[in-house]
C-alpha atoms as a PDB file:
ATOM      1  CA  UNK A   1       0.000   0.000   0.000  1.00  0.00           C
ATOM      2  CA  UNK A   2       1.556   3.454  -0.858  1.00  0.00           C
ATOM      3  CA  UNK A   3       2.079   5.800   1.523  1.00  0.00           C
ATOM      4  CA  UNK A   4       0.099   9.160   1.477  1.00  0.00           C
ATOM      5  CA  UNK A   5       2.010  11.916   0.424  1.00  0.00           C
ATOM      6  CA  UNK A   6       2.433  14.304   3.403  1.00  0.00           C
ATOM      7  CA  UNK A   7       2.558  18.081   3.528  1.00  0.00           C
ATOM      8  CA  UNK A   8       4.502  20.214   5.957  1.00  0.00           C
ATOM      9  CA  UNK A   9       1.231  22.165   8.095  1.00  0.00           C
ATOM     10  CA  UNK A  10       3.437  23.341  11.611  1.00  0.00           C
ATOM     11  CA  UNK A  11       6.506  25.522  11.142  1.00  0.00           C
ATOM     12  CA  UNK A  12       9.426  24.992  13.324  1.00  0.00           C
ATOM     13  CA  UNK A  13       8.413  28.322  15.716  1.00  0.00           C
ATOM     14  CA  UNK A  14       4.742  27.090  16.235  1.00  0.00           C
ATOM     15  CA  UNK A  15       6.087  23.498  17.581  1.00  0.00           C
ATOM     16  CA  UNK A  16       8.709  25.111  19.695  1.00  0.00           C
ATOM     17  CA  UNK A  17       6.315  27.530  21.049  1.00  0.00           C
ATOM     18  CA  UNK A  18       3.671  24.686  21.619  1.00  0.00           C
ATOM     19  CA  UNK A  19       5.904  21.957  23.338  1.00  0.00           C
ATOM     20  CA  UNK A  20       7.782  24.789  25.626  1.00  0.00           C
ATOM     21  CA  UNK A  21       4.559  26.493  26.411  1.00  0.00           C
ATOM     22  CA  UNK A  22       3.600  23.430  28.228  1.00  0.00           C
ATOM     23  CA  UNK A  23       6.790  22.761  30.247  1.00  0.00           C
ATOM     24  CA  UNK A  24       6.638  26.511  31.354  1.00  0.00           C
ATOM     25  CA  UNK A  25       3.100  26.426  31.817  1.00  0.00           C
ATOM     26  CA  UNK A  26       3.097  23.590  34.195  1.00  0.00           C
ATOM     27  CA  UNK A  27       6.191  24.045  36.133  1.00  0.00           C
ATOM     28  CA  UNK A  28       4.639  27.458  36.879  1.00  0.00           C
ATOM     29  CA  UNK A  29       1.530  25.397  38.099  1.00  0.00           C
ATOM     30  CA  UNK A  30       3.318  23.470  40.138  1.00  0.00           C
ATOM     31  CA  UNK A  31       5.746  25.323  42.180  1.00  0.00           C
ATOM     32  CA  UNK A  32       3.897  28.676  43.312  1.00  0.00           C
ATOM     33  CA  UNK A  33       4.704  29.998  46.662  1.00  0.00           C
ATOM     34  CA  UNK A  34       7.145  27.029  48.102  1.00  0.00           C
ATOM     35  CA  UNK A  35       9.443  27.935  44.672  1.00  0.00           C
ATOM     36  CA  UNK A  36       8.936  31.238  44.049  1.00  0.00           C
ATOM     37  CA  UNK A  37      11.714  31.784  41.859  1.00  0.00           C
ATOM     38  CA  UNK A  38      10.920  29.325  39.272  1.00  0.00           C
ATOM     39  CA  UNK A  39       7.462  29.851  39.564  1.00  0.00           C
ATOM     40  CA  UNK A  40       7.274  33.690  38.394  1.00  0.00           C
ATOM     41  CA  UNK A  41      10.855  33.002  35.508  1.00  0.00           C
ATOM     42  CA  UNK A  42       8.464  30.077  34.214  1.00  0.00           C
ATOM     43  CA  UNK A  43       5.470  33.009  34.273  1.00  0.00           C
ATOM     44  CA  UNK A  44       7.781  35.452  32.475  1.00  0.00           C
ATOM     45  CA  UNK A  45       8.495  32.258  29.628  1.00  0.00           C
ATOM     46  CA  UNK A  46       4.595  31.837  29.613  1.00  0.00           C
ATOM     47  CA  UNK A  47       3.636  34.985  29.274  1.00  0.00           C
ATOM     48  CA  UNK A  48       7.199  35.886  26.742  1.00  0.00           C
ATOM     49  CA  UNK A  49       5.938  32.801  24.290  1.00  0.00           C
ATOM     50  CA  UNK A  50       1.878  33.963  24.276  1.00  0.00           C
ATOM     51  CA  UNK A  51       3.438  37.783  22.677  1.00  0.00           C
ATOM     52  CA  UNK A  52       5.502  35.874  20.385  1.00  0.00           C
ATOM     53  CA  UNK A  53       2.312  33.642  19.447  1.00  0.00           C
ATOM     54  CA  UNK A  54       0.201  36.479  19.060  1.00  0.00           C
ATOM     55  CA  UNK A  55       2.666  38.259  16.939  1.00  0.00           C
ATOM     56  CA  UNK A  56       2.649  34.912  15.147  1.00  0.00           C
ATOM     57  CA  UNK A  57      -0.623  34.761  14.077  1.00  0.00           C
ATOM     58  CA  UNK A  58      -0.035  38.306  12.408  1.00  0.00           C
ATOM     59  CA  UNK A  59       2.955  37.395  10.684  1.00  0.00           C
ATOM     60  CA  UNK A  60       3.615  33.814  10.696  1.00  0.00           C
ATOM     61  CA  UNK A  61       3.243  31.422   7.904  1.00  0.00           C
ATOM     62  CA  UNK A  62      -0.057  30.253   6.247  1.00  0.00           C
ATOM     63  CA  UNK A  63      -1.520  27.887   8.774  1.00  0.00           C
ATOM     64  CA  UNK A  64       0.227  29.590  12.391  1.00  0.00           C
ATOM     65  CA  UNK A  65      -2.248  32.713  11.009  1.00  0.00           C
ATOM     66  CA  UNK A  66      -5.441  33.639  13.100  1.00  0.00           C
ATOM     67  CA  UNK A  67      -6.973  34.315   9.430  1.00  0.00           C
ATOM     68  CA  UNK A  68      -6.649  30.757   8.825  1.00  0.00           C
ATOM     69  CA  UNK A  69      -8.161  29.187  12.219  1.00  0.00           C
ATOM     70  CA  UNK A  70     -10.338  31.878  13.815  1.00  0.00           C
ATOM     71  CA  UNK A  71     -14.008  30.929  12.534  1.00  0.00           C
ATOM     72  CA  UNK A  72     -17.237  32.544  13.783  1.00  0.00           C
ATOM     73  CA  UNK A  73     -19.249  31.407  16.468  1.00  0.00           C
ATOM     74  CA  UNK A  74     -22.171  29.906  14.186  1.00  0.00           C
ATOM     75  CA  UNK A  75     -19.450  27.667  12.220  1.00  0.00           C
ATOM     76  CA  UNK A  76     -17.586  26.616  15.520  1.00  0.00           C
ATOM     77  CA  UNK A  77     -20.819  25.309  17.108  1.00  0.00           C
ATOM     78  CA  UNK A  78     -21.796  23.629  13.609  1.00  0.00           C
ATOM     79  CA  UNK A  79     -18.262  21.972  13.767  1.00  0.00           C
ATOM     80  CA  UNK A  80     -18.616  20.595  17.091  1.00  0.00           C
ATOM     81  CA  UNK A  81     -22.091  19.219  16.431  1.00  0.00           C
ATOM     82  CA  UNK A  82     -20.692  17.250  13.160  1.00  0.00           C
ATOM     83  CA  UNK A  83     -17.468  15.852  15.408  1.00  0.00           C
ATOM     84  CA  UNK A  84     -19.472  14.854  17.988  1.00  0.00           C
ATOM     85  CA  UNK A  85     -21.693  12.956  15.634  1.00  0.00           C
ATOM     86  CA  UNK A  86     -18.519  11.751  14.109  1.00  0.00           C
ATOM     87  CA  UNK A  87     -19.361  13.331  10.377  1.00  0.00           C
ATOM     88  CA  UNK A  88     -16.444  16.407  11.038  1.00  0.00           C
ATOM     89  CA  UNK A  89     -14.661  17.505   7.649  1.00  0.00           C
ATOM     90  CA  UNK A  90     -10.232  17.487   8.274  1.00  0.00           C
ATOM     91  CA  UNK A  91      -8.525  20.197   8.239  1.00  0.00           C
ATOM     92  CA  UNK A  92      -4.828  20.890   7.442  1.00  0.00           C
ATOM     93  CA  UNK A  93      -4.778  23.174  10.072  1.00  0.00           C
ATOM     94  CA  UNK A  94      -6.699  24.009  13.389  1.00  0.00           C
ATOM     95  CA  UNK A  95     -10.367  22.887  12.764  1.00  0.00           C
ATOM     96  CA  UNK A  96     -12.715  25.532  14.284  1.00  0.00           C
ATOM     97  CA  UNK A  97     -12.651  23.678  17.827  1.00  0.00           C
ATOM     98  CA  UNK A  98      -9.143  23.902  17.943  1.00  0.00           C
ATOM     99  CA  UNK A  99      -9.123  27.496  16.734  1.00  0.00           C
ATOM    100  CA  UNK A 100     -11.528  28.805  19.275  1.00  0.00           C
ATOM    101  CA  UNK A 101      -9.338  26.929  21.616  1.00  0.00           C
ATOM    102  CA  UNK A 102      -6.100  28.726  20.666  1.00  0.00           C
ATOM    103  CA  UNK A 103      -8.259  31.866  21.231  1.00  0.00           C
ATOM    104  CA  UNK A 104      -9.315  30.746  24.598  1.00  0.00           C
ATOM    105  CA  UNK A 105      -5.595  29.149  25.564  1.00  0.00           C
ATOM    106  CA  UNK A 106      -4.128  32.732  25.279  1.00  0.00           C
ATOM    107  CA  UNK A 107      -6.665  35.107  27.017  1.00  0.00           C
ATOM    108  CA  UNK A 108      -6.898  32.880  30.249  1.00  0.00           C
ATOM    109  CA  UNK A 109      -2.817  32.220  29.781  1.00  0.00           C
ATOM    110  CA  UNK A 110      -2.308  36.251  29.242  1.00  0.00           C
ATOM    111  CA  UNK A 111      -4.718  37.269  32.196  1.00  0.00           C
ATOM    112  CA  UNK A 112      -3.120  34.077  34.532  1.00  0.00           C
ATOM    113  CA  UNK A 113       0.028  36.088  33.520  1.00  0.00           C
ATOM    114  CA  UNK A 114      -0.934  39.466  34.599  1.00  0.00           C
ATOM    115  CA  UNK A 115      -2.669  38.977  37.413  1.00  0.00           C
ATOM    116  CA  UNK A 116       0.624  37.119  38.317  1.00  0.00           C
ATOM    117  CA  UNK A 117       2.975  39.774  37.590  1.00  0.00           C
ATOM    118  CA  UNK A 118       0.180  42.309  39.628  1.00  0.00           C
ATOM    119  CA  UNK A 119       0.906  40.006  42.612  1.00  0.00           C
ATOM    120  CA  UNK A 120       4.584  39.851  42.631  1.00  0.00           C
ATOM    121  CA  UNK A 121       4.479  43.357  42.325  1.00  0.00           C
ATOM    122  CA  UNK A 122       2.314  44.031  45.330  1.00  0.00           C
ATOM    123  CA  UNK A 123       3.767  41.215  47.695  1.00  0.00           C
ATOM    124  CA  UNK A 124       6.959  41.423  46.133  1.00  0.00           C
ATOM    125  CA  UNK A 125       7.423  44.929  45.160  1.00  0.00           C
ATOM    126  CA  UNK A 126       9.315  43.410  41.882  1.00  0.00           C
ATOM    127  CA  UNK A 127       9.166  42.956  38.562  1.00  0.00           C
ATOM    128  CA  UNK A 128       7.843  45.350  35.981  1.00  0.00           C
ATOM    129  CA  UNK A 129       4.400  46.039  38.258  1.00  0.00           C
ATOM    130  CA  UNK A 130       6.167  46.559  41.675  1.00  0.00           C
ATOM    131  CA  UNK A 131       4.817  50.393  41.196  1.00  0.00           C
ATOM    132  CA  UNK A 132       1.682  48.681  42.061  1.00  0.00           C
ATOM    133  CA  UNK A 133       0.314  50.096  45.257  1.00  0.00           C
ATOM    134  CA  UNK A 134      -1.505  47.567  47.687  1.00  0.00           C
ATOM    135  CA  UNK A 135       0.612  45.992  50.748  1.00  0.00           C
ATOM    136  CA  UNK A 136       0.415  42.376  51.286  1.00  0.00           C
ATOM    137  CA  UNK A 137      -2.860  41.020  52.865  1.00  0.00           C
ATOM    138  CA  UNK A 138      -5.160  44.108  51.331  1.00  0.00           C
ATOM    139  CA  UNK A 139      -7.993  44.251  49.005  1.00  0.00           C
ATOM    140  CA  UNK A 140      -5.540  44.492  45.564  1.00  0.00           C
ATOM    141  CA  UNK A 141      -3.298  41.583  46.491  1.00  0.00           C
ATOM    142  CA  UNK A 142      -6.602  38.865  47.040  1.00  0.00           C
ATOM    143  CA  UNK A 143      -8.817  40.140  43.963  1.00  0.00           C
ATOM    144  CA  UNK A 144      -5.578  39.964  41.815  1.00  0.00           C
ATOM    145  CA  UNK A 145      -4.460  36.020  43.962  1.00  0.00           C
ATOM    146  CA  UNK A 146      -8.051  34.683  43.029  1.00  0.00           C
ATOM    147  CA  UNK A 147      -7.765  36.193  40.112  1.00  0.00           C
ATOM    148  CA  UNK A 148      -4.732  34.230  38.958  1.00  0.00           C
ATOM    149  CA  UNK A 149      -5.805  31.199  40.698  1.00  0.00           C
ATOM    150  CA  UNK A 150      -8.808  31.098  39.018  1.00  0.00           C
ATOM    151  CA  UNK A 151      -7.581  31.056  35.528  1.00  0.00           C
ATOM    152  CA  UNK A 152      -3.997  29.354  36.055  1.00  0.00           C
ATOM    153  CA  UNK A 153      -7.082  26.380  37.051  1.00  0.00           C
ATOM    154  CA  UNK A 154      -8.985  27.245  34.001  1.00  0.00           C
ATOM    155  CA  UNK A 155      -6.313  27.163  31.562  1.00  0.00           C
ATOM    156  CA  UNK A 156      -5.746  23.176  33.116  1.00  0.00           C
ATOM    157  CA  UNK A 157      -9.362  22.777  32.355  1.00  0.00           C
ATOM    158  CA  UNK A 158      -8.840  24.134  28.649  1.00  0.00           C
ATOM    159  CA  UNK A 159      -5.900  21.776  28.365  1.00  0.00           C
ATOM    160  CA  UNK A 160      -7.570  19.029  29.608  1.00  0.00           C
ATOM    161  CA  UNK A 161     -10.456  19.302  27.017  1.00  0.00           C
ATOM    162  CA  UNK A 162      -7.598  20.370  24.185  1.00  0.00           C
ATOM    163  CA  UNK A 163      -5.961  16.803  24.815  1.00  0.00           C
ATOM    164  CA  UNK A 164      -9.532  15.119  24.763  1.00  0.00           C
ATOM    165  CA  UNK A 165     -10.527  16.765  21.582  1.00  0.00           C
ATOM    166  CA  UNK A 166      -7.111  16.494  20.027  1.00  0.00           C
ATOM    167  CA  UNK A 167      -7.219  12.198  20.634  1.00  0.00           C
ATOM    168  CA  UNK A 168     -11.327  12.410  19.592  1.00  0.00           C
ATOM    169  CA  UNK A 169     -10.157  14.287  16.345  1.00  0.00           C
ATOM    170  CA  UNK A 170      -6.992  12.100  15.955  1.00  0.00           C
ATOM    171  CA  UNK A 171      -9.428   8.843  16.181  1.00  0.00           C
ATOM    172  CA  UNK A 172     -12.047  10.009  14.161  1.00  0.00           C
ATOM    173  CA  UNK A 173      -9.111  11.287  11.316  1.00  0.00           C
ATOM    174  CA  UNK A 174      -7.133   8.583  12.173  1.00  0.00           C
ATOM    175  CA  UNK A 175      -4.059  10.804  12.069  1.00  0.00           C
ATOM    176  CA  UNK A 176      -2.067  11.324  14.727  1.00  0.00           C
ATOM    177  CA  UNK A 177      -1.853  15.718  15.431  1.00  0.00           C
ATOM    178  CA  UNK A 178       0.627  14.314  18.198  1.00  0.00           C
ATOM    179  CA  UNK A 179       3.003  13.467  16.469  1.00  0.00           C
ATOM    180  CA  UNK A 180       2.366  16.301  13.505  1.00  0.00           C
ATOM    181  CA  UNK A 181       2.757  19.023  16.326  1.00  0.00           C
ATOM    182  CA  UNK A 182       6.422  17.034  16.955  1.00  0.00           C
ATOM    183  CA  UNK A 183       7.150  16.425  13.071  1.00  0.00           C
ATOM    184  CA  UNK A 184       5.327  19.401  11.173  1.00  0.00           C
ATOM    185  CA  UNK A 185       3.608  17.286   8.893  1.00  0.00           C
ATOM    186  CA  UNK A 186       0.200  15.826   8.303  1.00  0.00           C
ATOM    187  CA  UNK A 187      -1.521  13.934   5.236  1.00  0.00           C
ATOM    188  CA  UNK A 188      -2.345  15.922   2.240  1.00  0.00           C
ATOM    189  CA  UNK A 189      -5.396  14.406   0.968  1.00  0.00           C
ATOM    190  CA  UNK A 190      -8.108  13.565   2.816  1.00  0.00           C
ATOM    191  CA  UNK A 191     -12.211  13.753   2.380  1.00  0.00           C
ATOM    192  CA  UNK A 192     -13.306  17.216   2.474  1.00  0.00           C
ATOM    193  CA  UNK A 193      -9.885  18.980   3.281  1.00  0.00           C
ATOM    194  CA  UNK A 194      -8.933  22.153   3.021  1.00  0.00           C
END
């Protein structure tokens, strides 16, 4: 059986920034106040790789381009239907699910950034917000702590249903987007493609 010719869909930058957006993102998760110091230089990586992917999506090649994956809300709800009834058309690139995702991904990782930054600058008086004025223990300090808590914990719940959706689609394709966010490539033809 030959085997399908494959076309190159993730540049080099967009796989970088994917796979070290998730070892920043979780070691900041998981060391908060005990490691403080890792915590807020994997924050600054987080929050240095979500400019660089929204400058990306401006600039970047054909399929790392928000005019190539952001869909409207009417299309993204008809795409979700048809997946979950297991009738979705492939994409080359992010599907409207995954797009809306991407769109989702960065707002809760940019305000999980600055509400983190706003906190080291109150309790810490340090970093690039340490004008901020607030004192430990007052109003500023808790808004901005369950702030960041709460969407550091959504962004886990986004990821959580990106990996679900990213094995449904991967099943239902029967491609792995694994492995093409690692290699860069994906099959060319398919039924329906782009």
């Amino acid at each position: 059986m030959p085997q399908p010719e494959m076309i190159k869909v993730w540049d080099p930058l967009v796989r970088l920034f994917h796979w070290l957006l998730v070892l920043a993102f979780f070691i900041a998760y998981f060391t908060e106040d005990d490691l403080l110091s890792p915590h807020v230089w994997a924050g600054y990586i987080v929050l240095g790789l979500v400019l660089f992917r929204i400058l990306w999506g401006f600039v970047g090649p054909q399929y790392a381009r928000f005019s190539n994956f952001v869909y409207s809300f009417d299309t993204i709800k008809r795409y979700t239907r048809d997946t979950l009834a297991f009738r979705a058309r492939r994409y080359l690139g992010h599907n409207p699910a995954g797009g809306a995702m991407i769109v989702l991904l960065i707002v809760s990782l940019l305000l999980t950034s600055f509400t983190g930054l706003a906190i080291y600058g109150v309790e810490e008086k340090a970093g690039p917000l340490a004008f901020m004025p607030g004192h430990p223990g007052g109003f500023w300090e808790e808004a901005f702590e369950e702030t960041h808590e709460f969407f550091a914990n959504f962004t886990v719940f986004l990821v959580v249903v990106h990996v679900s959706g990213v094995i449904f689609e991967s099943m239902l394709h029967r491609e792995s987007l694994v492995k093409a966010m690692f290699t860069g490539y994906k099959r060319a033809e398919s039924n329906n493609s782009d």
